[in-house]
C-alpha atoms as a PDB file:
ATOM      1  CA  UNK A   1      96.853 209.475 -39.214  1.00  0.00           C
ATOM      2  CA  UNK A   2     100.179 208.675 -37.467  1.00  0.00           C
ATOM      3  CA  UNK A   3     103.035 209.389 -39.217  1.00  0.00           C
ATOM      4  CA  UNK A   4     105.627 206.560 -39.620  1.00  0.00           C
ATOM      5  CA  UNK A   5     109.022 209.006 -39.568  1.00  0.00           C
ATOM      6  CA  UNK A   6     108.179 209.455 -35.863  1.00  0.00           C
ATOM      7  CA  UNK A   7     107.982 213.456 -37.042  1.00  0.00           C
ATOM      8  CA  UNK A   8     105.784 216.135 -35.127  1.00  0.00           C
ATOM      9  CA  UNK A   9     103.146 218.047 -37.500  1.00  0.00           C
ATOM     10  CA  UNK A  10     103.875 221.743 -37.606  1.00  0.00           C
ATOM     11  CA  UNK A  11     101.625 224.277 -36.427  1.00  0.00           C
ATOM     12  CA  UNK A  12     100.971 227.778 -37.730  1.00  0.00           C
ATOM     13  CA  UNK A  13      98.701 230.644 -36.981  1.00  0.00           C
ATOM     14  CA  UNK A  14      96.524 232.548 -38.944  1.00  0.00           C
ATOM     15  CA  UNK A  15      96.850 236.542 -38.212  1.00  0.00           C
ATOM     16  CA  UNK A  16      92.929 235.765 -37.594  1.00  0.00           C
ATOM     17  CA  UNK A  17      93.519 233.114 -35.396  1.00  0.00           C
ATOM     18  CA  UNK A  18      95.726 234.979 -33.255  1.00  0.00           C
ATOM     19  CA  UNK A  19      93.687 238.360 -32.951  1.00  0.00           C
ATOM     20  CA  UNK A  20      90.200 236.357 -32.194  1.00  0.00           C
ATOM     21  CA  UNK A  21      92.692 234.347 -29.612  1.00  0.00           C
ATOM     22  CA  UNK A  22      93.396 237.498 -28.040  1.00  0.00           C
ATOM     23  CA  UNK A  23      89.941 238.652 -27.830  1.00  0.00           C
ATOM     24  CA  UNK A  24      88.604 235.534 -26.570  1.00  0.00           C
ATOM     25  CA  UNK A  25      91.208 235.473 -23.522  1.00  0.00           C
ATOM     26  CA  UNK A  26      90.288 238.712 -22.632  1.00  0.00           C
ATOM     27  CA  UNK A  27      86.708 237.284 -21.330  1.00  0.00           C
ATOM     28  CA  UNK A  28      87.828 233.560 -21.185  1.00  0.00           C
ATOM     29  CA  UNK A  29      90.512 233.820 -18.822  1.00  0.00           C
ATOM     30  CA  UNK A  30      91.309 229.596 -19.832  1.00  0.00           C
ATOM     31  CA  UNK A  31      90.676 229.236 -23.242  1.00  0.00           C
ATOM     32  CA  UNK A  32      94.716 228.962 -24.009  1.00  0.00           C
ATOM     33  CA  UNK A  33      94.564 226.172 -21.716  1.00  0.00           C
ATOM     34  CA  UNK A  34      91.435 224.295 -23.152  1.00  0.00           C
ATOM     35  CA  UNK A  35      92.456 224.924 -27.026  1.00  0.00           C
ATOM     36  CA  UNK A  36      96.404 223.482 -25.958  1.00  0.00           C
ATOM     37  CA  UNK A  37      95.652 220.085 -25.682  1.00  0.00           C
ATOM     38  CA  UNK A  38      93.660 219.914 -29.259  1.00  0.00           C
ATOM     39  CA  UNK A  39      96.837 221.452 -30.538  1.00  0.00           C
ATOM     40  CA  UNK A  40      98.849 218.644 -29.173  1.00  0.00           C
ATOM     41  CA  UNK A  41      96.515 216.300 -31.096  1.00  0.00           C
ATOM     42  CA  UNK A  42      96.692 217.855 -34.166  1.00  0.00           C
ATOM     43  CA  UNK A  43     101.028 217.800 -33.584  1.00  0.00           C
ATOM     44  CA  UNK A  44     100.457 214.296 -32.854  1.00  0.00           C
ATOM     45  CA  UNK A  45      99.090 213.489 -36.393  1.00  0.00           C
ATOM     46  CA  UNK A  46      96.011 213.186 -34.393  1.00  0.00           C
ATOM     47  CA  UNK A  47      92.971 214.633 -37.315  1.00  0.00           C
ATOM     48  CA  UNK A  48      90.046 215.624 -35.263  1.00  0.00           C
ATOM     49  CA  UNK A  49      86.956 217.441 -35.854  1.00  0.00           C
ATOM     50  CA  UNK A  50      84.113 217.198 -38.768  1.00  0.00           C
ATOM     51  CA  UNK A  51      85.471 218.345 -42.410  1.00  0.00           C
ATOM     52  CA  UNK A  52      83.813 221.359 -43.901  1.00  0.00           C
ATOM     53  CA  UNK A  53      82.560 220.087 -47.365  1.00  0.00           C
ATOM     54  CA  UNK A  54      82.923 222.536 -50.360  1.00  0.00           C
ATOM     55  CA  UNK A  55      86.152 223.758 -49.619  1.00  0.00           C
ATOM     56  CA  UNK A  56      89.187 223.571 -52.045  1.00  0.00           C
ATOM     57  CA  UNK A  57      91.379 222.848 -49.489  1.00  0.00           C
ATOM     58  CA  UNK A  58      91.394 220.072 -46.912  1.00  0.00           C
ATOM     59  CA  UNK A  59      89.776 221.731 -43.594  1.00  0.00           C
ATOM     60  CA  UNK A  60      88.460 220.870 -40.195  1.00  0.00           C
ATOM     61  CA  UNK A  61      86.232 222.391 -37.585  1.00  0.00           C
ATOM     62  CA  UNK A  62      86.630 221.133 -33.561  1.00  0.00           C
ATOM     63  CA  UNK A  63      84.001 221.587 -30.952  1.00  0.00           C
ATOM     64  CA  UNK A  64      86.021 222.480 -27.607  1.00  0.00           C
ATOM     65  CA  UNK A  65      84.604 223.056 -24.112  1.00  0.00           C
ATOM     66  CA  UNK A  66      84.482 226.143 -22.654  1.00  0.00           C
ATOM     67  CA  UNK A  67      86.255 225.680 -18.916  1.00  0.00           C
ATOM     68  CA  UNK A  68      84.555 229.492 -18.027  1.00  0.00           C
ATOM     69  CA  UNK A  69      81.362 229.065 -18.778  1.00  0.00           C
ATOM     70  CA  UNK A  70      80.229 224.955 -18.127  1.00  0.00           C
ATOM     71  CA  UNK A  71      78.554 224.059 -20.477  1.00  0.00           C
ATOM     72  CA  UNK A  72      79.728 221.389 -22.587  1.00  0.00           C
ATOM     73  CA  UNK A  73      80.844 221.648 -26.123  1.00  0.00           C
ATOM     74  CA  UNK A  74      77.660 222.975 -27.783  1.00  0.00           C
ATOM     75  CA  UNK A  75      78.402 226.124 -25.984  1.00  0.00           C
ATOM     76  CA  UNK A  76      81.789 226.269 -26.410  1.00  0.00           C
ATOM     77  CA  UNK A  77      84.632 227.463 -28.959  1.00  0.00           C
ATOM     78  CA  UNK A  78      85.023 226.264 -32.543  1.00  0.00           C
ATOM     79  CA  UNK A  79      88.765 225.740 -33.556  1.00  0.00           C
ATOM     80  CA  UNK A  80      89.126 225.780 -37.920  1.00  0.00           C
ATOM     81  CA  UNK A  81      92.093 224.481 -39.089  1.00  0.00           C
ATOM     82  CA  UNK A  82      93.639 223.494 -42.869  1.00  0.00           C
ATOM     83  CA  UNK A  83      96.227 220.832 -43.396  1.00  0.00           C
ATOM     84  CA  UNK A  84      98.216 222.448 -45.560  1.00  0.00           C
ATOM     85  CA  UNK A  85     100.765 219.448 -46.067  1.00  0.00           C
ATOM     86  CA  UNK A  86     101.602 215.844 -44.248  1.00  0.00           C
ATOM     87  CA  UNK A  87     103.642 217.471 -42.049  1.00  0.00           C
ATOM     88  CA  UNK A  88     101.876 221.519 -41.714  1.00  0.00           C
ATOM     89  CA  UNK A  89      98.757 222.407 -40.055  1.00  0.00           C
ATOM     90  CA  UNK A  90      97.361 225.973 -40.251  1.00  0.00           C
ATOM     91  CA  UNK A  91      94.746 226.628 -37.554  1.00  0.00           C
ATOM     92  CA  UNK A  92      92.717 229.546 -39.420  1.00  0.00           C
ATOM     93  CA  UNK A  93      90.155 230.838 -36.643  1.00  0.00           C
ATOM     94  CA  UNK A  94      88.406 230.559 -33.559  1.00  0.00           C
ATOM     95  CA  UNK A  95      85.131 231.488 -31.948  1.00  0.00           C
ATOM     96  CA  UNK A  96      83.128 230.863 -29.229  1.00  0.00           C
ATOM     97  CA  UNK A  97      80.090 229.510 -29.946  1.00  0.00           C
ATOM     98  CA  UNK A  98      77.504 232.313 -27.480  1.00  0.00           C
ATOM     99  CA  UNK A  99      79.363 234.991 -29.307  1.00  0.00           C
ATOM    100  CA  UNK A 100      78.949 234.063 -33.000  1.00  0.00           C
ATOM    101  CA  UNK A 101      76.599 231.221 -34.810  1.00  0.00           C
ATOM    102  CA  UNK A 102      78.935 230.230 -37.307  1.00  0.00           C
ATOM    103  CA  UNK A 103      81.885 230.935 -39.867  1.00  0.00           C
ATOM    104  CA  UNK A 104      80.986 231.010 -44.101  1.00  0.00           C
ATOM    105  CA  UNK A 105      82.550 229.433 -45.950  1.00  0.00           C
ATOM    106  CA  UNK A 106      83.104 232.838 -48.068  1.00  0.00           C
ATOM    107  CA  UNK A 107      85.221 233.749 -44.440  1.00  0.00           C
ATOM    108  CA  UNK A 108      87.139 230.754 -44.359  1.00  0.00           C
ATOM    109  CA  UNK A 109      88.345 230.746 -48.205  1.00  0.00           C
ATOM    110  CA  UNK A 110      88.908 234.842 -47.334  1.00  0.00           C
ATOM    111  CA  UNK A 111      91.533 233.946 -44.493  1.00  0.00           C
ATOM    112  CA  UNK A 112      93.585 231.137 -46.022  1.00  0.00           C
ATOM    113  CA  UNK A 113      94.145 232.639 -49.253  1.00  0.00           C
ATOM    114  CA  UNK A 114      95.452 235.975 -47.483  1.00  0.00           C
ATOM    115  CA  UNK A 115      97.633 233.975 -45.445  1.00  0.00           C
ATOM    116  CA  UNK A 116      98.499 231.788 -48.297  1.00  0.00           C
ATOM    117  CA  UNK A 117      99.656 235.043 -50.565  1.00  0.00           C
ATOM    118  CA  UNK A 118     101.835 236.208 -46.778  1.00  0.00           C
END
């Protein structure tokens, strides 16, 4: 979805996203450094990852590796992230997959419409 203005996508944090970021890179010593490139991507106009269906807003969840642990993606972090607008990108949460099955939907609508009302 490149933009033709030649303008880079804005990318914002969720309070969520940042504390579970923290947490994470207390036992996953590279996660900044595996999540930075999909954050490039995503300032790049670059939409990646499987939309979650039944949401009211347009959003995305992206399968990273795991550097630390070697497994492959299937073992690795989950990255949710809203586009907000053409040119704004919200990235909402992230997990690691051995720590935590999976996000609700209830979770995800929770997040973005407290950081929606901020």
């Amino acid at each position: 979805m490149p933009n033709n203005h030649g303008e880079s996508i804005q990318v914002e944090y969720t309070p969520e996203f940042k504390r579970n970021l923290r947490a994470l890179s207390k036992k996953y010593r590279r996660i900044r450094s595996d999540i930075q490139p999909i954050i490039e991507r995503l300032q790049r106009h670059d939409i990646i990852g499987n939309q979650i269906p039944e949401m009211h807003h347009t959003i995305f969840k992206v399968r990273i590796r795991n550097s630390d642990i070697r497994k492959g993606k299937s073992s690795g972090y989950r990255l949710i992230y809203y586009i907000r607008t053409s040119t704004n990108i919200v990235l909402i949460t992230v997990y690691s997959k051995l720590e935590q099955a999976d996000v609700s939907t209830g979770q995800i609508r929770r997040i973005v419409s407290e950081y929606v009302r901020s």
